[in-house]
Protein backbone atom coordinates (compact mmCIF):
# COMPACT_ATOMS: atom_id res chain seq x y z
CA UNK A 1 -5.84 -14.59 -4.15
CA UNK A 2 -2.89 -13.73 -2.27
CA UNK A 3 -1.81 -15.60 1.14
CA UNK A 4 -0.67 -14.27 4.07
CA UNK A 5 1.73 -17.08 6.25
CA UNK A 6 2.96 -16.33 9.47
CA UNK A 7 5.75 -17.55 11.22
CA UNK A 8 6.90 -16.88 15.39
CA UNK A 9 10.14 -17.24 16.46
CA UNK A 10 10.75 -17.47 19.92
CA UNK A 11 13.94 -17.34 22.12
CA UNK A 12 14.08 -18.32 25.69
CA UNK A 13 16.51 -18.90 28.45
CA UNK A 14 19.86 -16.73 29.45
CA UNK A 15 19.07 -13.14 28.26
CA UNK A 16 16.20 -13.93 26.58
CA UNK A 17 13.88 -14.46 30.05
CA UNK A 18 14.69 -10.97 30.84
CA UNK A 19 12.91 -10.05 27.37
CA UNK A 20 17.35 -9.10 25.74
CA UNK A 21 19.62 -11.22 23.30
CA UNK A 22 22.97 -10.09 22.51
CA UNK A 23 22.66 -6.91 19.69
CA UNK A 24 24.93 -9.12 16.91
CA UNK A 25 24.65 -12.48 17.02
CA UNK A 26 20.36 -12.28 17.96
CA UNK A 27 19.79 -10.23 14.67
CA UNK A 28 22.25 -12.33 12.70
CA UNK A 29 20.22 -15.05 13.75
CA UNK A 30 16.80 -13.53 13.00
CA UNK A 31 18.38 -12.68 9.49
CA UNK A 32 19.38 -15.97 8.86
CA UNK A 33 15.97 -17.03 9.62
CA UNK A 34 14.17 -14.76 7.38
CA UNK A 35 16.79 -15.29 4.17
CA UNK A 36 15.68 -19.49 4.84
CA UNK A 37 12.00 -18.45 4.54
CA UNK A 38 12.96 -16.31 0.89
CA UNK A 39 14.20 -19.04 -0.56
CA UNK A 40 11.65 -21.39 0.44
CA UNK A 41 9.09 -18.89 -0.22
CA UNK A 42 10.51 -18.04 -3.69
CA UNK A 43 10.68 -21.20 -4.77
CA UNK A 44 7.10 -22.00 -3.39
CA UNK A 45 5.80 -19.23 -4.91
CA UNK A 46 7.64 -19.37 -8.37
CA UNK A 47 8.48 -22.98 -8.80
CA UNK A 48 12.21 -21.10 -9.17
CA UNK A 49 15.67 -21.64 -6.89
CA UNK A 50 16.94 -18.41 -6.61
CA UNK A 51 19.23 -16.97 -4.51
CA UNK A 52 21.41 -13.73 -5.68
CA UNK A 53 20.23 -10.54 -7.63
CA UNK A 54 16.64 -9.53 -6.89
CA UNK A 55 14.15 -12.85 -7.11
CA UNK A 56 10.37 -12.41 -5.87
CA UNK A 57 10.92 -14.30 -2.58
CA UNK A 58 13.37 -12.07 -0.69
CA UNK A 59 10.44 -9.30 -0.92
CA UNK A 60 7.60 -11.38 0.50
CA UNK A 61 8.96 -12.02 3.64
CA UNK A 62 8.28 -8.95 6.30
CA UNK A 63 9.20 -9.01 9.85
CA UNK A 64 7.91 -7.11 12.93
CA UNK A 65 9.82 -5.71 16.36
CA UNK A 66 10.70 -8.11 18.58
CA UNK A 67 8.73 -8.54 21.49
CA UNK A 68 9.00 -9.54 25.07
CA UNK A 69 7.70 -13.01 26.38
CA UNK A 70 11.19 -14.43 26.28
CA UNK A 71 11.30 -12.80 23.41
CA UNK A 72 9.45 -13.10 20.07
CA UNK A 73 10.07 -12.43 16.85
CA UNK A 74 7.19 -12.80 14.02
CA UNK A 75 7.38 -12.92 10.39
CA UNK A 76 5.13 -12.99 7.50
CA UNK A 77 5.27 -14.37 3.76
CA UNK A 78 3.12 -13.31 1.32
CA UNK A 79 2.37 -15.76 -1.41
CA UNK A 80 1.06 -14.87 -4.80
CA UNK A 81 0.24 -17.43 -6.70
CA UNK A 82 -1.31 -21.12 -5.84
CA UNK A 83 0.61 -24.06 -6.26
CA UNK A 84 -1.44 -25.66 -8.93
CA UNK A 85 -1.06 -22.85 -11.16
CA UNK A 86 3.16 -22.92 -10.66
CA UNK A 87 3.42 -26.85 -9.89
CA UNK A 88 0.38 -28.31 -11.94
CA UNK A 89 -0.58 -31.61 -10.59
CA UNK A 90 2.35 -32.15 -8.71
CA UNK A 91 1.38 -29.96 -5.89
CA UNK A 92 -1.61 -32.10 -4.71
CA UNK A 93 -4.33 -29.24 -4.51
CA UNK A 94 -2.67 -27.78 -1.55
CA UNK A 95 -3.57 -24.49 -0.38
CA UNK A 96 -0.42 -21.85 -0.67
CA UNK A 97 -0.12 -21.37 3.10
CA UNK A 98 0.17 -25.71 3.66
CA UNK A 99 2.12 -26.16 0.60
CA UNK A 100 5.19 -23.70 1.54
CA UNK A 101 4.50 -25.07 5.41
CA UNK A 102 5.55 -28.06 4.03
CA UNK A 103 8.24 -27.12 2.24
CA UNK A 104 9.97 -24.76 5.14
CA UNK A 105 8.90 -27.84 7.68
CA UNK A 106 10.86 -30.41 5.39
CA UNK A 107 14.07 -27.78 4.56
CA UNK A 108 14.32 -27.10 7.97
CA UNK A 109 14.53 -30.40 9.49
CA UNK A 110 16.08 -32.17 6.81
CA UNK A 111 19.69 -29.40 7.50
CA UNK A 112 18.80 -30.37 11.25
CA UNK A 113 19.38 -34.50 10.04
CA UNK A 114 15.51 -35.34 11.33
CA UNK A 115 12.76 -36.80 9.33
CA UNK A 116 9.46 -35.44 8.51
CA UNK A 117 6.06 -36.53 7.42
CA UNK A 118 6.25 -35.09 3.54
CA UNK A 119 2.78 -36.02 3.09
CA UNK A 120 1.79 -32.76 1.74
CA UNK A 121 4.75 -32.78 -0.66
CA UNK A 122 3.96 -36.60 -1.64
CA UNK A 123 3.08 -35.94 -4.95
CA UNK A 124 5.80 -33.32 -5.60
CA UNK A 125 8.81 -35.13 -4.28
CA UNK A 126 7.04 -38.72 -6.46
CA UNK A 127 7.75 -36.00 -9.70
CA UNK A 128 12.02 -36.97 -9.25
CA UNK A 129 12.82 -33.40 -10.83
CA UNK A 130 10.78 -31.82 -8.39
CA UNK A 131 13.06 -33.75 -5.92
CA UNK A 132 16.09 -32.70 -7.22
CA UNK A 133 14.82 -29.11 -6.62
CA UNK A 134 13.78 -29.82 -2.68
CA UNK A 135 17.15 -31.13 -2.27
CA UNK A 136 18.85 -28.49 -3.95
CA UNK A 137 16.74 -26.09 -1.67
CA UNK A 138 18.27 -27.90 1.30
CA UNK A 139 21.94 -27.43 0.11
CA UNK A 140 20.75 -23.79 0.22
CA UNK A 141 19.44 -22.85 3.46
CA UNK A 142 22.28 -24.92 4.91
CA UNK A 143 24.17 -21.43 5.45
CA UNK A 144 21.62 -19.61 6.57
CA UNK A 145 20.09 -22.22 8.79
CA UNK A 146 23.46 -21.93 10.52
CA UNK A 147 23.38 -18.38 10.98
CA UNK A 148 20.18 -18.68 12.47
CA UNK A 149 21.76 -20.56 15.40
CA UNK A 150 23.93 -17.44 16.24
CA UNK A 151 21.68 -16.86 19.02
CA UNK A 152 21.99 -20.09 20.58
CA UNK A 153 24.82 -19.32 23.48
CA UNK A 154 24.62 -15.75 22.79
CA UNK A 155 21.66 -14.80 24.70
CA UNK A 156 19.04 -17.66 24.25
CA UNK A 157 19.55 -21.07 25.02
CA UNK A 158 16.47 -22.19 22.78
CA UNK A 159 14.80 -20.99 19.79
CA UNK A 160 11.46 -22.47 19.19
CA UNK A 161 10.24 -22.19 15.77
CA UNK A 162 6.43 -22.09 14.65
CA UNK A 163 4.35 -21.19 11.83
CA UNK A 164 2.10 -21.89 8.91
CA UNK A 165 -1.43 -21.38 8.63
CA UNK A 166 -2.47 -23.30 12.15
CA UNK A 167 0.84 -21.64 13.50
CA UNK A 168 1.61 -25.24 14.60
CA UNK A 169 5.54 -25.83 16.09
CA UNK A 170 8.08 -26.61 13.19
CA UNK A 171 11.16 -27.12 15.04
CA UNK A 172 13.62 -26.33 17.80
CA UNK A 173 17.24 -25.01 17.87
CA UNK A 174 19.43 -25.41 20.87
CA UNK A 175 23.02 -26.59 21.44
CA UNK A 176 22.95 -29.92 19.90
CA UNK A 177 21.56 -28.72 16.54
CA UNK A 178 23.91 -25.86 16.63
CA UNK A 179 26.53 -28.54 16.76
CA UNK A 180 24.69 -30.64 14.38
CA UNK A 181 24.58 -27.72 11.91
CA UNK A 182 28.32 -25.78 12.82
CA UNK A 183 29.99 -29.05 12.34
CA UNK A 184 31.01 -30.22 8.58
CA UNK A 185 33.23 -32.61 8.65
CA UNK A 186 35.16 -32.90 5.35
CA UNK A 187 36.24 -36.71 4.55
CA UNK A 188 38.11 -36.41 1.31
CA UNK A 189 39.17 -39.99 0.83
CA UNK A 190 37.37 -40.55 -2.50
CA UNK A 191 35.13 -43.16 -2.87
CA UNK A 192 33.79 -45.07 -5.98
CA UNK A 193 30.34 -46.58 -5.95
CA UNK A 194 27.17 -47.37 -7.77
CA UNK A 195 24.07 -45.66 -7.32
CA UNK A 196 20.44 -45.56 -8.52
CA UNK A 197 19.89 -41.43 -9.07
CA UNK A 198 16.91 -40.84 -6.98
CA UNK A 199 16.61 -36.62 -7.92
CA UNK A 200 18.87 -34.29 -9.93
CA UNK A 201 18.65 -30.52 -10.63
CA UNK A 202 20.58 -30.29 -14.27
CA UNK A 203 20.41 -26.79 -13.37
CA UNK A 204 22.09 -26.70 -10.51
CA UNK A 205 23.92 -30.28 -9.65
CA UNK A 206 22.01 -30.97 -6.54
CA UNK A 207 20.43 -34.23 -6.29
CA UNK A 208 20.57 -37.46 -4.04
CA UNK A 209 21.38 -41.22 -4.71
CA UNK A 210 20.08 -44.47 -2.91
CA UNK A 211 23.00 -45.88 -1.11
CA UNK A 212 22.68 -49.31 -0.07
CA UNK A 213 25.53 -49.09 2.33
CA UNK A 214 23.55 -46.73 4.46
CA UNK A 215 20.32 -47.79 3.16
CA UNK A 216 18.81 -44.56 2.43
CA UNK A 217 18.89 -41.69 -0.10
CA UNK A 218 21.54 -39.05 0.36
CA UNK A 219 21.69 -35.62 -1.20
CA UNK A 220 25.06 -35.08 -3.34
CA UNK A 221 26.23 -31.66 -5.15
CA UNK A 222 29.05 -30.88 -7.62
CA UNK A 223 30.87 -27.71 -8.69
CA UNK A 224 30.31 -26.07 -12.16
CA UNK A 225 32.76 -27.34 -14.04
CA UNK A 226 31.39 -31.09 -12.77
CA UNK A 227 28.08 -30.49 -13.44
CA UNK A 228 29.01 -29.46 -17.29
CA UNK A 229 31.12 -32.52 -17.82
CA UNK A 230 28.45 -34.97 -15.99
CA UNK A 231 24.84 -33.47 -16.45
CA UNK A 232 24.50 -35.84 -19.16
CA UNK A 233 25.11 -38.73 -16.58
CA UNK A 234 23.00 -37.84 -14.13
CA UNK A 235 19.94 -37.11 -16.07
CA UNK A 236 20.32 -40.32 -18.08
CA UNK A 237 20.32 -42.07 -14.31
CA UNK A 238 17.54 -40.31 -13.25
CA UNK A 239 15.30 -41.16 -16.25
CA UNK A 240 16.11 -44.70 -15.65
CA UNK A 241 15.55 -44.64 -11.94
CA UNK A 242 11.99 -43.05 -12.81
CA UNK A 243 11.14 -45.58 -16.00
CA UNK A 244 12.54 -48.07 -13.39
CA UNK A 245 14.76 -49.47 -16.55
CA UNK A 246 17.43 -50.38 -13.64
CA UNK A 247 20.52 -48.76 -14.83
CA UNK A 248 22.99 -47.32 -12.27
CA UNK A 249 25.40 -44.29 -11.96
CA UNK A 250 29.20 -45.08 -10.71
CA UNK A 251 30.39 -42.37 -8.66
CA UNK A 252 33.24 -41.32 -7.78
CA UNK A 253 32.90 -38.62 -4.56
CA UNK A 254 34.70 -37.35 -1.10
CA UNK A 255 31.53 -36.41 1.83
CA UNK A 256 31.00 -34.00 3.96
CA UNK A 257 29.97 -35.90 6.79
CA UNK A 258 27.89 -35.20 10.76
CA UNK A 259 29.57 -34.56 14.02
CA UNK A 260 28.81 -38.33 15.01
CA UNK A 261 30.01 -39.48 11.37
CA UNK A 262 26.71 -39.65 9.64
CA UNK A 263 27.33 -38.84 5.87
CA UNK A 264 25.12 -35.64 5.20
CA UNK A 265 26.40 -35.03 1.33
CA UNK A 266 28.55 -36.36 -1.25
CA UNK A 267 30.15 -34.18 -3.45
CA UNK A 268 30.73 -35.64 -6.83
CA UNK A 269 33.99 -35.91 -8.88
CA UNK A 270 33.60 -37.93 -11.57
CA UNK A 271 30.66 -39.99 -12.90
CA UNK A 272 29.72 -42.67 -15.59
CA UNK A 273 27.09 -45.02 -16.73
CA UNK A 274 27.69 -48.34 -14.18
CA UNK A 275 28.31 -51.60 -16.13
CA UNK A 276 25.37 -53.42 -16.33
């Protein structure tokens, strides 16, 4: 049975208290918005990362008129299919409407550099590949999660974001995530290191690594031409990160690192199988 999940947008201070927000940069931001949600729906719904061409999950999201009160701008996805039948087992028995709350809730914050409570995506992000896929949708909606801060200092100072099932607050943009999000600072000193492969997407090349240095997994990407040479690599990492056999990947990578020099990627440029 189809669900219906709503989501509220809604932009206050500056323009927005007298019920305005500047004609370009407030519907580039409501845009950018909406094209997160149909890739995080799509995927939700299809258990597929699309986004070019025609794919499922730029046609379930709908929008209304803004309103006034600053102002207020609601969406709505509509799911076809439950997660069980697209994830299996994985999913946990969660209802559409909580599973792709979870999923927008973790996307979100993770391009915002915040934790979440995954506990609805527990047994999804336990399956590694499934992972590899979450983090690959958080390369993703990096872009438009930017755009969606066009607002911010161009006719709202805030944009509170809500939504799901219980319509339940997800997150807030203002002036230091805009910052957070605008700056990508490039570091292209290239490092070599060993890593346990905690997710990869052979599909597309996204995936993350345990770094000891920081002490935490951090999500890494590679061009094309990369991913054809080192897919082999990566995979053979992952499977023994998951059969915890032990074996590492060594890396060799630049980062694209936070405003206050957090590392929030590594792009990959060569790879092997570590010495044991």
């Amino acid at each position: 049975m189809p669900a219906i999940v709503p989501y509220r947008l809604k932009l206050t201070g500056d323009l927005a208290d007298d019920h305005q927000f500047e004609g370009y940069d407030g519907y580039m931001a409501l845009a950018g918005f909406a094209w997160t949600l149909s890739l995080v729906a799509n995927y939700a719904d299809t258990g597929k990362i699309r986004q070019r061409g025609e794919f499922d999950g730029r046609h379930a999201v709908r929008a209304k008129a803004p309103e006034e009160g600053s102002v207020i701008a609601d969406f709505f996805v509509k799911l076809t299919n439950n997660p069980a039948d697209v994830f299996g087992s994985v999913a946990g028995g969660a209802a559409s409407g909580s599973f792709l709350d979870a999923l927008v809730r973790r996307v979100i914050n993770k391009n915002l550099g915040q934790t979440v409570d995954d506990e609805a995506l527990a047994r999804l992000l336990a399956n590694r590949a499934r992972t590899g896929d979450v983090e690959a949708l958080v390369a993703i909606t990096e872009a438009p999660i930017r755009q969606a801060h066009s607002v911010i200092g161009s006719g709202a100072e805030e944009m509170l974001i809500s939504g799901g099932i219980n319509i339940n607050p997800i997150a807030k943009f203002d002036e230091s995530t805009k910052e957070y999000v605008k700056q990508n600072v490039e570091d292209n000193h290239q490092i070599t290191k060993s890593f346990s492969v905690s997710a990869f997407n052979a599909n597309s090349g996204y995936g993350s690594v345990f770094d000891q240095d920081q002490g935490h997994v951090i999500p890494f990407s590679m061009k094309r031409e990369k991913l054809r040479q080192f897919r082999q690599v990566f995979s053979w990492g992952l499977d023994q990160y998951t059969n915890r056999t032990g074996g590492k990947v060594s890396a060799t990578f630049t980062r694209i690192l936070a405003m206050d020099g957090r590392p929030k990627r590594y792009v990959i440029h060569s790879a092997e199988k570590a010495a044991a």
